[in-house]
PDB file of N, CA and C in Angstrom:
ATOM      1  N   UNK A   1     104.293  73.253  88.769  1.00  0.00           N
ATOM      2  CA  UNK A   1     104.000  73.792  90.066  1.00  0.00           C
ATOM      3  C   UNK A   1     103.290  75.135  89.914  1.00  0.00           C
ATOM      4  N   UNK A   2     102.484  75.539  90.913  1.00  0.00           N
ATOM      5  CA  UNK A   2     101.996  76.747  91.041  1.00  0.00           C
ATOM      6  C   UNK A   2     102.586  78.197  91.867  1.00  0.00           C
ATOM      7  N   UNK A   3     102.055  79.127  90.812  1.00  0.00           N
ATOM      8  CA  UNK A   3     102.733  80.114  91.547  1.00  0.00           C
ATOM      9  C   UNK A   3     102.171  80.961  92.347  1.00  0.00           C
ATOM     10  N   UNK A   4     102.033  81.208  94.027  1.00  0.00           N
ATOM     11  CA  UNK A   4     101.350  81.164  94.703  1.00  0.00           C
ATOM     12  C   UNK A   4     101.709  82.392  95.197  1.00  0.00           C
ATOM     13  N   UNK A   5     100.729  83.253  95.609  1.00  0.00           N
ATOM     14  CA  UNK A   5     100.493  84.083  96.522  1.00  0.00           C
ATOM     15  C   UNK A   5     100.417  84.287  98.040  1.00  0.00           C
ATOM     16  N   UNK A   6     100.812  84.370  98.763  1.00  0.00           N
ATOM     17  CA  UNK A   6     100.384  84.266 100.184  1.00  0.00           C
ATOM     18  C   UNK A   6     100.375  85.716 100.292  1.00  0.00           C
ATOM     19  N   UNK A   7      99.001  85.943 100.821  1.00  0.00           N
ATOM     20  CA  UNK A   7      98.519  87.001 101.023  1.00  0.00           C
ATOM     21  C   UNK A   7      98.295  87.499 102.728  1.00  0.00           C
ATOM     22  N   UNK A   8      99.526  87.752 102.999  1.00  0.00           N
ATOM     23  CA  UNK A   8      98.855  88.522 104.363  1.00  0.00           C
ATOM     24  C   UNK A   8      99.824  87.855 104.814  1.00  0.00           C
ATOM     25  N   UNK A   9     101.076  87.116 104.253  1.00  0.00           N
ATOM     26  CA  UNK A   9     102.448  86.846 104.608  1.00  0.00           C
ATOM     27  C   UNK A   9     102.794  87.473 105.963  1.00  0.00           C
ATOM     28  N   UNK A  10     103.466  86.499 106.966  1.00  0.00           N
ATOM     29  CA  UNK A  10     104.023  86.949 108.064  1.00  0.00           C
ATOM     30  C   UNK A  10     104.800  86.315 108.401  1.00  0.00           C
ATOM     31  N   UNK A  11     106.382  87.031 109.252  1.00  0.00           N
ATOM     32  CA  UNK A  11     107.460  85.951 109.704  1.00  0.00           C
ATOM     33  C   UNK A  11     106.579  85.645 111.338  1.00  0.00           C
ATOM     34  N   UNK A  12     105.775  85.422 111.454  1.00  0.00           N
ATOM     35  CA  UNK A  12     104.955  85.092 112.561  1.00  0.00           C
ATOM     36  C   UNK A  12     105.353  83.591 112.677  1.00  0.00           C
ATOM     37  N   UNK A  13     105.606  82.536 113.129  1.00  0.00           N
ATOM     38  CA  UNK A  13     105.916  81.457 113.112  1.00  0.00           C
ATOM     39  C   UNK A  13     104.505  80.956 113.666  1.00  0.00           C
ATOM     40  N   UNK A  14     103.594  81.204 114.080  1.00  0.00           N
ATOM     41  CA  UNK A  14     102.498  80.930 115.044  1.00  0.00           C
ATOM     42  C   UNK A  14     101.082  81.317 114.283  1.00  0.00           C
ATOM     43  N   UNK A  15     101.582  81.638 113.262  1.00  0.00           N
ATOM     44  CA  UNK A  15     100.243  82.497 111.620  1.00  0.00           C
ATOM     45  C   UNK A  15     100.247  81.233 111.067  1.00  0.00           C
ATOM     46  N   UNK A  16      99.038  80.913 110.794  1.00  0.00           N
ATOM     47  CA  UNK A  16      98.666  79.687 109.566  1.00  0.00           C
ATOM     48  C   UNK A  16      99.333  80.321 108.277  1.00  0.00           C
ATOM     49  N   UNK A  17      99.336  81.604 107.826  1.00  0.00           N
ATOM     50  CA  UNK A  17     100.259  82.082 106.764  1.00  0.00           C
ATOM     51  C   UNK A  17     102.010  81.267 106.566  1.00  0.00           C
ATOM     52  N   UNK A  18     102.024  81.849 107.840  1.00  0.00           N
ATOM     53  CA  UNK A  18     103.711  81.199 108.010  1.00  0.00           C
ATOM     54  C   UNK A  18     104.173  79.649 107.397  1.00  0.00           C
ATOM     55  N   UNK A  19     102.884  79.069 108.075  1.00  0.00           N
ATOM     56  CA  UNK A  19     102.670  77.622 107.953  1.00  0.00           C
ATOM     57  C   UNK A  19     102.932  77.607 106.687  1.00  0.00           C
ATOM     58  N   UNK A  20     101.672  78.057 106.017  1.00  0.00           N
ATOM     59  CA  UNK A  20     101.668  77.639 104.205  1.00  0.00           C
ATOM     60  C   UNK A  20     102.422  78.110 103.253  1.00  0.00           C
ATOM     61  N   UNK A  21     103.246  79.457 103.661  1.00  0.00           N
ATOM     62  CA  UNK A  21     104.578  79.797 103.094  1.00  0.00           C
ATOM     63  C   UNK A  21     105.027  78.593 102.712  1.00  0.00           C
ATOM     64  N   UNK A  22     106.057  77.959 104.365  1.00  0.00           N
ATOM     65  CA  UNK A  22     106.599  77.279 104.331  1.00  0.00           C
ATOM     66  C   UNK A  22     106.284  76.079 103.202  1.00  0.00           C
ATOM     67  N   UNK A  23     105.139  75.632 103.837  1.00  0.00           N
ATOM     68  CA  UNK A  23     104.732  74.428 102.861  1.00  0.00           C
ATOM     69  C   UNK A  23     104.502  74.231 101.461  1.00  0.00           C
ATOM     70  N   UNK A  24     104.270  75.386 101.217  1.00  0.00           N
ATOM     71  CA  UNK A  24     104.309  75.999  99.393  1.00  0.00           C
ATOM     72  C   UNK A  24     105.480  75.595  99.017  1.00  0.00           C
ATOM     73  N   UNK A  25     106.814  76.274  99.963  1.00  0.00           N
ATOM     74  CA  UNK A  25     108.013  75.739  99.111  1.00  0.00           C
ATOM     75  C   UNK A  25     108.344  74.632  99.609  1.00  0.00           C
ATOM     76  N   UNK A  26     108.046  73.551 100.503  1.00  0.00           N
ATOM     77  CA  UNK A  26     108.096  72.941 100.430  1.00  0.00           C
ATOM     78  C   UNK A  26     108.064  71.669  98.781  1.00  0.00           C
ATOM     79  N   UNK A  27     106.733  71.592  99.085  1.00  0.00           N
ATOM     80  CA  UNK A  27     105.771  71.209  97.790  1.00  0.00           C
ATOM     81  C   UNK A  27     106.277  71.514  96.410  1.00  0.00           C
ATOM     82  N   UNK A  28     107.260  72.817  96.363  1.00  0.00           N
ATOM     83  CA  UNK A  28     108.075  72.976  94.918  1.00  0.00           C
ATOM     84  C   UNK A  28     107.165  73.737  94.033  1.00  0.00           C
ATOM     85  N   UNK A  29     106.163  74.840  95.032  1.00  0.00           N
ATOM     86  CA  UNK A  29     105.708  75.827  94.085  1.00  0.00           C
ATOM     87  C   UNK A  29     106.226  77.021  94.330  1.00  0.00           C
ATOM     88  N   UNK A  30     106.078  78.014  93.137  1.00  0.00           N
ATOM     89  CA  UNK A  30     106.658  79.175  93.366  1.00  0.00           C
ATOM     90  C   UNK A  30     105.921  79.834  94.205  1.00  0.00           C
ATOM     91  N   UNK A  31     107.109  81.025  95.457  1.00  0.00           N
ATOM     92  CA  UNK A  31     106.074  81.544  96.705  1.00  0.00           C
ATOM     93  C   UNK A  31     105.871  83.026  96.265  1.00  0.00           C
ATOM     94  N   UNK A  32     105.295  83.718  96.302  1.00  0.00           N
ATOM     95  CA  UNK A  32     105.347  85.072  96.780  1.00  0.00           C
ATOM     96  C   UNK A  32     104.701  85.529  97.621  1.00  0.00           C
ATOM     97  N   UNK A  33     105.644  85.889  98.877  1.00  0.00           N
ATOM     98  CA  UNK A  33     104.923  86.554 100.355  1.00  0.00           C
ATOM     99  C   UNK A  33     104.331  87.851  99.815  1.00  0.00           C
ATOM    100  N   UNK A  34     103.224  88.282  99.844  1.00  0.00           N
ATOM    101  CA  UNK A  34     102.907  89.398 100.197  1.00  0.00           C
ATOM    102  C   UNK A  34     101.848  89.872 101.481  1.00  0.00           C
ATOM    103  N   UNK A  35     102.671  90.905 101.984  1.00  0.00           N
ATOM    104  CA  UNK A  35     101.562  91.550 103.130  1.00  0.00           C
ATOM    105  C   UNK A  35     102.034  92.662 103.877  1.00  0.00           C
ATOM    106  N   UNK A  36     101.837  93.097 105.402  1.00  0.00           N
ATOM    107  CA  UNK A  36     102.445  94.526 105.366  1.00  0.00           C
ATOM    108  C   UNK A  36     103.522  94.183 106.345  1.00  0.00           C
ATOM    109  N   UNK A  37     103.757  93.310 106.859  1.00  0.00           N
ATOM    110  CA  UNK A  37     104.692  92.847 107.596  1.00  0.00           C
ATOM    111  C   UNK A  37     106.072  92.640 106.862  1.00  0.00           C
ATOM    112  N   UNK A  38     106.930  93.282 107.478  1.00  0.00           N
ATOM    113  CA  UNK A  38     108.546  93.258 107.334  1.00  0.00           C
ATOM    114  C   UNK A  38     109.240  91.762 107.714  1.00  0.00           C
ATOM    115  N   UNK A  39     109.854  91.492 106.930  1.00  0.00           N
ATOM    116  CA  UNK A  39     111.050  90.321 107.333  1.00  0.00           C
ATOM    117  C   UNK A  39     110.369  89.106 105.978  1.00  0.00           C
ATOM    118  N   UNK A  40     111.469  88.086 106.007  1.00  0.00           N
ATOM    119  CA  UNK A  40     110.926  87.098 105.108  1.00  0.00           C
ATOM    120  C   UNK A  40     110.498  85.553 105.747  1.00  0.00           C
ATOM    121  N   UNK A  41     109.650  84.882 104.792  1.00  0.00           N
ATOM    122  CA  UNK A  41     109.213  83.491 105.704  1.00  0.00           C
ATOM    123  C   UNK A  41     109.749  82.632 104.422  1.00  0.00           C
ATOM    124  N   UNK A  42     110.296  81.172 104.735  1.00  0.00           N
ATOM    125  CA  UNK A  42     110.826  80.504 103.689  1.00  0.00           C
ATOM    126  C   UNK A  42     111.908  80.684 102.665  1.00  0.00           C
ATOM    127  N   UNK A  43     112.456  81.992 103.292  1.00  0.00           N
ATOM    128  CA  UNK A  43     113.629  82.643 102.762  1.00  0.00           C
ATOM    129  C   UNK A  43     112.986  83.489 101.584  1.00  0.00           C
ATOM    130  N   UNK A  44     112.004  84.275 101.367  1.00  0.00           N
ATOM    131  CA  UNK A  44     111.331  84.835 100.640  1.00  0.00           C
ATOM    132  C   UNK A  44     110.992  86.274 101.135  1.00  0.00           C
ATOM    133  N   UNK A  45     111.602  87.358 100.734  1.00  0.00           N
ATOM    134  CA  UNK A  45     110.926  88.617 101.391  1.00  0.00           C
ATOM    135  C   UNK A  45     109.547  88.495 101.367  1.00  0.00           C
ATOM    136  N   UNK A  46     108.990  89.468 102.709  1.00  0.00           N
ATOM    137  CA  UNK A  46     107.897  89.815 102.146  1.00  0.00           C
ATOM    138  C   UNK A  46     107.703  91.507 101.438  1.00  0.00           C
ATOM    139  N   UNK A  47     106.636  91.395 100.426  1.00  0.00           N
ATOM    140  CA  UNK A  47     106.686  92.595  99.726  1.00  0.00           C
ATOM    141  C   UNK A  47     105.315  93.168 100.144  1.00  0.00           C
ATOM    142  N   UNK A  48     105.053  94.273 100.031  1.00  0.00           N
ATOM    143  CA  UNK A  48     104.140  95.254 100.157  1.00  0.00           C
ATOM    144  C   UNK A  48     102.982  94.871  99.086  1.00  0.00           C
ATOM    145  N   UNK A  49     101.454  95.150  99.028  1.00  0.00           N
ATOM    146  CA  UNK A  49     100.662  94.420  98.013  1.00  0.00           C
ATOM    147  C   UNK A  49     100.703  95.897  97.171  1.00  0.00           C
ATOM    148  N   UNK A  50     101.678  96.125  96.494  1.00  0.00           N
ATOM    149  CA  UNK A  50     102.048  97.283  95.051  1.00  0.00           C
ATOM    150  C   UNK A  50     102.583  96.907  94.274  1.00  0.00           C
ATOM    151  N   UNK A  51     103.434  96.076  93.999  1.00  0.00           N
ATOM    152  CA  UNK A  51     103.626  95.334  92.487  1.00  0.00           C
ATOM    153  C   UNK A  51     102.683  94.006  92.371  1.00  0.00           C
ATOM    154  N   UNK A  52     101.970  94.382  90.720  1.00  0.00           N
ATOM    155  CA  UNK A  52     101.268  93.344  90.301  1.00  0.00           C
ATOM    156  C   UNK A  52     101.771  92.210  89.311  1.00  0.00           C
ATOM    157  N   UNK A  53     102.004  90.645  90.078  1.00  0.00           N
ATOM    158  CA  UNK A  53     102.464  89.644  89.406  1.00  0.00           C
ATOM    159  C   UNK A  53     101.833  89.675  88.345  1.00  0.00           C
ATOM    160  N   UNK A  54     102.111  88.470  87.492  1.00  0.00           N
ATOM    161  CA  UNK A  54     101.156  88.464  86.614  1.00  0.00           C
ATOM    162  C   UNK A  54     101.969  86.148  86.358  1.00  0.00           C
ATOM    163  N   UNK A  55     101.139  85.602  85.865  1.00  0.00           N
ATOM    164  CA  UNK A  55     100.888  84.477  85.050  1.00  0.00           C
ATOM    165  C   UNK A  55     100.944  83.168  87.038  1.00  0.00           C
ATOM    166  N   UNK A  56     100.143  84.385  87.850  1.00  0.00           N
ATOM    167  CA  UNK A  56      99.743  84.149  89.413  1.00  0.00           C
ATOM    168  C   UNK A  56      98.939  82.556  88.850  1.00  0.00           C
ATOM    169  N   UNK A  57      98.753  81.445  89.605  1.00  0.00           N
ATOM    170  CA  UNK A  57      97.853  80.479  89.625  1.00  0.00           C
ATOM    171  C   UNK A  57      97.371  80.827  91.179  1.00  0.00           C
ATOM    172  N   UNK A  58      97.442  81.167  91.876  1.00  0.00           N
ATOM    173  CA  UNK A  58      96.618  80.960  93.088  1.00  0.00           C
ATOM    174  C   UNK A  58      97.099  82.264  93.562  1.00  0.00           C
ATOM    175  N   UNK A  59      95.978  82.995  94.353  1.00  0.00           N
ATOM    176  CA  UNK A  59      96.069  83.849  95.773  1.00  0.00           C
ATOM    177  C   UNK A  59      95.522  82.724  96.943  1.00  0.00           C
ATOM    178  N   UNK A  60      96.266  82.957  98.121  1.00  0.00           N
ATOM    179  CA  UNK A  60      95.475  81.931  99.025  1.00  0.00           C
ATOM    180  C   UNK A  60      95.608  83.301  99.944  1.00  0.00           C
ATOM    181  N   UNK A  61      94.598  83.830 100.710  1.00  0.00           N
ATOM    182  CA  UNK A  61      94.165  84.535 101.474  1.00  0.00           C
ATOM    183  C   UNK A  61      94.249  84.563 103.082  1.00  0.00           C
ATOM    184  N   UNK A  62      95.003  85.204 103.452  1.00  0.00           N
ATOM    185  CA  UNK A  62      95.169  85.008 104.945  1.00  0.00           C
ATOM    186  C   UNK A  62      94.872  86.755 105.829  1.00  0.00           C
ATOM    187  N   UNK A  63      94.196  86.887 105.039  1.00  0.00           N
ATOM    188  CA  UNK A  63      93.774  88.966 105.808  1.00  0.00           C
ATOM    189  C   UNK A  63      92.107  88.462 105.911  1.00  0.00           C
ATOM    190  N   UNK A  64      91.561  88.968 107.152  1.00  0.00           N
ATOM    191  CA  UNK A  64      89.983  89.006 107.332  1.00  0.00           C
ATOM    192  C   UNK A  64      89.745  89.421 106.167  1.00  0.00           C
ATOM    193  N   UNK A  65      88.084  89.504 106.046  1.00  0.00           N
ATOM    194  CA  UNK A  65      87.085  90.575 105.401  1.00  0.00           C
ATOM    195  C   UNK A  65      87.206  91.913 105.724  1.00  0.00           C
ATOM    196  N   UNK A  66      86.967  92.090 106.398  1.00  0.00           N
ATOM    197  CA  UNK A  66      87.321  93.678 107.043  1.00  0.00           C
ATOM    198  C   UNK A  66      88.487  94.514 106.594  1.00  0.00           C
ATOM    199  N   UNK A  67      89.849  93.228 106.139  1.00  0.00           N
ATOM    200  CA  UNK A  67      90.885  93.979 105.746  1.00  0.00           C
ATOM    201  C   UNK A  67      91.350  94.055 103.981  1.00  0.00           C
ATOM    202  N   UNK A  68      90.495  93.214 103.739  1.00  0.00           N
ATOM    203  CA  UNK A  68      90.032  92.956 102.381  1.00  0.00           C
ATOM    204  C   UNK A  68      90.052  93.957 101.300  1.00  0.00           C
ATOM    205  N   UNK A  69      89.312  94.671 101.605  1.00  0.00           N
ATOM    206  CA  UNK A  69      88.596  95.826 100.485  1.00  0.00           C
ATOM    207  C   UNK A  69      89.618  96.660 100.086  1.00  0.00           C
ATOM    208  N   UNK A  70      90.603  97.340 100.565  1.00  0.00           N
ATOM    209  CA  UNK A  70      92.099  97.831 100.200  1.00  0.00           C
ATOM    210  C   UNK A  70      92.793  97.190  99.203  1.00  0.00           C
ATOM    211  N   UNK A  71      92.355  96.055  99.149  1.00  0.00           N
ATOM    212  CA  UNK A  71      93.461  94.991  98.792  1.00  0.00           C
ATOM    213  C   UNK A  71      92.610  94.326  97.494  1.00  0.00           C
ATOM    214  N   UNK A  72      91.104  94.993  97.371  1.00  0.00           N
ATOM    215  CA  UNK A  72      90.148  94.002  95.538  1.00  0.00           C
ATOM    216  C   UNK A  72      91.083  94.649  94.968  1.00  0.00           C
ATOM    217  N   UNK A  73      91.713  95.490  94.522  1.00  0.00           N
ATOM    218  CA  UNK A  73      92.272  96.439  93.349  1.00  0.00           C
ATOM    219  C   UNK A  73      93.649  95.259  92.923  1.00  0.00           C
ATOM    220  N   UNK A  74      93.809  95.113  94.046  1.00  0.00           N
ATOM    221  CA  UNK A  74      95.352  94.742  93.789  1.00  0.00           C
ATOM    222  C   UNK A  74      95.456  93.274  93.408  1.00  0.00           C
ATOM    223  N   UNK A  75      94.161  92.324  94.241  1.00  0.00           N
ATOM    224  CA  UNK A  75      93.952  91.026  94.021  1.00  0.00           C
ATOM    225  C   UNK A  75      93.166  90.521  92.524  1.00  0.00           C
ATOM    226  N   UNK A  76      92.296  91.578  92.362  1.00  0.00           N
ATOM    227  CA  UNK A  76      91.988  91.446  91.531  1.00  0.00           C
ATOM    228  C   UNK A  76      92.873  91.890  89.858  1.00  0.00           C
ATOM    229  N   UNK A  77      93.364  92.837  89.665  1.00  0.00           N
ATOM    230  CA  UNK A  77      94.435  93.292  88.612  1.00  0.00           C
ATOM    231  C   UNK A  77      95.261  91.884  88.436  1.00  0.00           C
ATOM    232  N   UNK A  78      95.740  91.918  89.769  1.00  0.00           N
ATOM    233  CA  UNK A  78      97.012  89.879  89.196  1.00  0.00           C
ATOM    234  C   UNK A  78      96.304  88.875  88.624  1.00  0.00           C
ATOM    235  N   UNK A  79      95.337  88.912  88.752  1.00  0.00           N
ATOM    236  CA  UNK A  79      94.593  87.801  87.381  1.00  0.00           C
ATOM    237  C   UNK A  79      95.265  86.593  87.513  1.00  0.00           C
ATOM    238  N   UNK A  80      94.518  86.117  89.099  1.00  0.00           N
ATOM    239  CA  UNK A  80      94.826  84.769  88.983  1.00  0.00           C
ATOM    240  C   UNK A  80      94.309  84.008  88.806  1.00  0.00           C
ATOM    241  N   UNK A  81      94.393  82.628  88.715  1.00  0.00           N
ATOM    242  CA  UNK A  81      93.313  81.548  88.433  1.00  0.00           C
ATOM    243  C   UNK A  81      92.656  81.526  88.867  1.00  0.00           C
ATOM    244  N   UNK A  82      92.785  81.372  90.524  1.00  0.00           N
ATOM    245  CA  UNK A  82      92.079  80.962  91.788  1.00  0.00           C
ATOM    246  C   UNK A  82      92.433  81.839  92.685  1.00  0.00           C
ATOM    247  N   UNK A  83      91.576  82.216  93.596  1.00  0.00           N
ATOM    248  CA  UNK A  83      91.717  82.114  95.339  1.00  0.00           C
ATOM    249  C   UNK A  83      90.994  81.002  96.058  1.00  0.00           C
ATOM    250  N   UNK A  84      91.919  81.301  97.069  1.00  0.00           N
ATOM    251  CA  UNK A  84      91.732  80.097  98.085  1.00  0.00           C
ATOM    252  C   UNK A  84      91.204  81.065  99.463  1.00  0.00           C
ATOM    253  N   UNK A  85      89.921  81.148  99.222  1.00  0.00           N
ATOM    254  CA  UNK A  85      89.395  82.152 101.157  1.00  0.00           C
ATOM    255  C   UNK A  85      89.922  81.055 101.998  1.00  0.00           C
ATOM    256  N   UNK A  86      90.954  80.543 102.765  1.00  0.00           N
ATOM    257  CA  UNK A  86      91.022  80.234 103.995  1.00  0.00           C
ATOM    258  C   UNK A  86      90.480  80.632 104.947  1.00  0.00           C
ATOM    259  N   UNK A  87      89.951  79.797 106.330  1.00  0.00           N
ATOM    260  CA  UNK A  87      89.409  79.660 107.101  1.00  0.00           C
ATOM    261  C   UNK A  87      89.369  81.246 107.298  1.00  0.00           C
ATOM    262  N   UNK A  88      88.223  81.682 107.990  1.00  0.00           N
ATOM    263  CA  UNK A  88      88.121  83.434 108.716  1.00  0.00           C
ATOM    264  C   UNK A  88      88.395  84.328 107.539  1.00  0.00           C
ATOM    265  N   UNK A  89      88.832  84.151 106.619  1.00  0.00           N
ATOM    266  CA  UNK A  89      88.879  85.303 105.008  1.00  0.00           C
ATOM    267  C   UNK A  89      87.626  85.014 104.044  1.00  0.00           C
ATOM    268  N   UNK A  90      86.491  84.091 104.439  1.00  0.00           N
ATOM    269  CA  UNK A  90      85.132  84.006 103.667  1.00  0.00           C
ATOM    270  C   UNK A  90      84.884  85.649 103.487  1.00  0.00           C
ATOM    271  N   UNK A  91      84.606  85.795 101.963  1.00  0.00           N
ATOM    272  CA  UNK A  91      83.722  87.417 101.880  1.00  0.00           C
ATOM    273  C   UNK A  91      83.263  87.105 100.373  1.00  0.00           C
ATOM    274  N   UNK A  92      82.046  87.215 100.535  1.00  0.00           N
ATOM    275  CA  UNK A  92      81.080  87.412  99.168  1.00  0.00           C
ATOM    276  C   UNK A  92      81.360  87.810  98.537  1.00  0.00           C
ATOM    277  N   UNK A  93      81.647  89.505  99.286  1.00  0.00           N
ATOM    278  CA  UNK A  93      81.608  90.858  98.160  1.00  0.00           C
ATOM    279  C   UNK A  93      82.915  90.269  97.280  1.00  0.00           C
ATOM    280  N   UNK A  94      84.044  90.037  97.776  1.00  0.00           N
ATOM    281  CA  UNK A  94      85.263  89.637  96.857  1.00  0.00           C
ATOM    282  C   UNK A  94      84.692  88.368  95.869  1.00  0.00           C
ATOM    283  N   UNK A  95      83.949  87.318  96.554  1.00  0.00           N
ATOM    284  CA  UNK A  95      83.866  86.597  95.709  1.00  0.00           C
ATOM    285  C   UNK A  95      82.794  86.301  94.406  1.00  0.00           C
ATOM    286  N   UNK A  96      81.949  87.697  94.411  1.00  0.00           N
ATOM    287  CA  UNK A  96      81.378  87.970  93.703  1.00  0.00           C
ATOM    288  C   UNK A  96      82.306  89.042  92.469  1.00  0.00           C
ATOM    289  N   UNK A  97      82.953  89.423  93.055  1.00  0.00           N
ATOM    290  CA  UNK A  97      83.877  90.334  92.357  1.00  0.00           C
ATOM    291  C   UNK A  97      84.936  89.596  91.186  1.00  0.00           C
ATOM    292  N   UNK A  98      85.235  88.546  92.083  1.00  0.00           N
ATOM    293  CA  UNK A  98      86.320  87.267  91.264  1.00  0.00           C
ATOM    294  C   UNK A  98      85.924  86.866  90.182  1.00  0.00           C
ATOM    295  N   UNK A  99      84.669  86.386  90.423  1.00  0.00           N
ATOM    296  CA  UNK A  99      83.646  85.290  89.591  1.00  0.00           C
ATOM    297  C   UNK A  99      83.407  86.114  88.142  1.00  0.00           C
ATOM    298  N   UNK A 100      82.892  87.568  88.700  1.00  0.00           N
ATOM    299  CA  UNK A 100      82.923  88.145  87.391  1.00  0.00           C
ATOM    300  C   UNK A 100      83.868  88.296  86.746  1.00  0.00           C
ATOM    301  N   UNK A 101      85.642  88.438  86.822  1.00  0.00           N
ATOM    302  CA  UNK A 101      86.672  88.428  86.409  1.00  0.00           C
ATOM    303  C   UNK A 101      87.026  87.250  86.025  1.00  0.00           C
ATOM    304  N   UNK A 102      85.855  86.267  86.111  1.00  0.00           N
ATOM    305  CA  UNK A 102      86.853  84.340  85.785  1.00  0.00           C
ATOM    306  C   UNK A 102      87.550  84.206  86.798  1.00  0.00           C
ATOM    307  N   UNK A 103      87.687  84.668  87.754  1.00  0.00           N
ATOM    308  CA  UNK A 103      88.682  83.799  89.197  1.00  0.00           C
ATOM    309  C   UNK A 103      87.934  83.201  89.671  1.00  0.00           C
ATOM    310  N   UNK A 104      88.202  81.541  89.891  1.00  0.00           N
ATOM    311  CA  UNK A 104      88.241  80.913  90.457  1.00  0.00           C
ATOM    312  C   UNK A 104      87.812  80.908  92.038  1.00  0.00           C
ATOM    313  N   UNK A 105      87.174  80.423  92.761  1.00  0.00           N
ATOM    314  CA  UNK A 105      86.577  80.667  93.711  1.00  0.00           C
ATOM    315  C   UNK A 105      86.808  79.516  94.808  1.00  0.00           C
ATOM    316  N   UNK A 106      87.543  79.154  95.888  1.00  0.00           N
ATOM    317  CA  UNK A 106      87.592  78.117  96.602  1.00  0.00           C
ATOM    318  C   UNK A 106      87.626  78.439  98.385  1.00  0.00           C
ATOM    319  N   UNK A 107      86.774  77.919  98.599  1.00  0.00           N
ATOM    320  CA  UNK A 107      86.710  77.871 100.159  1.00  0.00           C
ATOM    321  C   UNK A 107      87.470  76.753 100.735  1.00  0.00           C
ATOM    322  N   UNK A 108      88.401  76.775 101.461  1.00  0.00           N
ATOM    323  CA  UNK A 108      89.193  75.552 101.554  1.00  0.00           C
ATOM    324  C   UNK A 108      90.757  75.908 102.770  1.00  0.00           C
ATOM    325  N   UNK A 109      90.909  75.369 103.083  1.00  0.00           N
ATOM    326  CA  UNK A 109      92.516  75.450 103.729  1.00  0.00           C
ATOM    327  C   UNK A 109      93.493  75.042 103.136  1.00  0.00           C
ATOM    328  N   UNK A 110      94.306  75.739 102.346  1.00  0.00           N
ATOM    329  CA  UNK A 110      95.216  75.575 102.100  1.00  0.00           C
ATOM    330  C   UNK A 110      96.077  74.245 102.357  1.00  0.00           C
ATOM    331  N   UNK A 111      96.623  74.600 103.694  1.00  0.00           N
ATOM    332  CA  UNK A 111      97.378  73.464 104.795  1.00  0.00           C
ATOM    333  C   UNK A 111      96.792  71.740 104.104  1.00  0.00           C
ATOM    334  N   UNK A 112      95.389  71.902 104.157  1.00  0.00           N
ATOM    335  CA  UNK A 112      94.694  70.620 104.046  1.00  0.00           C
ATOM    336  C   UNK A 112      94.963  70.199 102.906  1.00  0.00           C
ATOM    337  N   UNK A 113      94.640  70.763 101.422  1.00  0.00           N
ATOM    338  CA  UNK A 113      94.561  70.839 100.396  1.00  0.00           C
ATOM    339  C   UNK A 113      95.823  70.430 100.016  1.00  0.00           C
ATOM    340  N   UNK A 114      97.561  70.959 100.421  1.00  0.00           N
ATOM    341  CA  UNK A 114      98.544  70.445 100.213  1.00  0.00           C
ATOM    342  C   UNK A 114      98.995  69.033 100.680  1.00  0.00           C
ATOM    343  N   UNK A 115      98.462  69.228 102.338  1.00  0.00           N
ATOM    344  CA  UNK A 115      99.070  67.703 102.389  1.00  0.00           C
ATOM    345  C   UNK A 115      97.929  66.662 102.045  1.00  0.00           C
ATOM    346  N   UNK A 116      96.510  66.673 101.189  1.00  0.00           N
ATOM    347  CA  UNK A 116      96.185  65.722 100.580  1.00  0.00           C
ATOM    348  C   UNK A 116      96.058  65.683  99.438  1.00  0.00           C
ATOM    349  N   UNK A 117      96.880  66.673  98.491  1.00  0.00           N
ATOM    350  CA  UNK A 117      96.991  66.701  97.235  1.00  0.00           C
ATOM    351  C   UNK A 117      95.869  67.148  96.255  1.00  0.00           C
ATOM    352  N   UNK A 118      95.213  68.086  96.687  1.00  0.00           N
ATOM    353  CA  UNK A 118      93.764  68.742  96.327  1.00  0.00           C
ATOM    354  C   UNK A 118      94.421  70.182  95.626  1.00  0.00           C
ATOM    355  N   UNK A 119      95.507  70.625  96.123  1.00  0.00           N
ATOM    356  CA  UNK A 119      96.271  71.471  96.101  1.00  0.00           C
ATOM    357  C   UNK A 119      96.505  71.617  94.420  1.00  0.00           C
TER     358      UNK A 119
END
């Protein structure tokens, strides 16, 4: 299983984040919420993006572009395999940034990707 990032984590029940929390552990991969929102989703705190995982297989992205750029330092240092830009998180500048680091690059929904096994 993979060990997954959710980036921009929220106990929002009504956030496509929330959604793919959930469904991550569902699916039997490891979760880690991160984002700036307080409380946990899937029974998982969420944490602040200041400690850097490390042996990460996926960031899946749920913060605009706009909120992005705060956050190359931190996405980029965890050295993950992949990101996943979900829908409305498309940004070049990051994914030009990745590419040069060997990350993995995927435009895709999450949600989709799990329940047809692309994931």
């Amino acid at each position: 299983m993979k060990k997954t990032i959710v980036l921009g984590a929220t106990p929002d029940d009504s956030r496509y984040a929330f959604l793919a929390s959930n469904k991550l552990v569902k699916y039997g991969h490891e979760l880690i919420n991160v984002g700036i929102k307080t409380g946990e989703v899937a029974g998982i705190t969420i944490e602040k993006p200041e400690h850097i995982h490390f042996d990460v297989d996926t960031i899946t992205l749920y913060v605009g572009p706009r909120n992005q750029k705060s956050l190359y330092d931190y996405i980029l240092n965890t050295k993950p395999r992949r990101i996943i830009f979900n829908p409305g998180t498309e940004n070049r500048e990051l994914q030009i940034l990745a590419e040069q680091k060997g990350i993995e690059v995927v435009y895709g929904c999450t949600l989709v990707m799990l329940s047809t096994g692309e994931y």
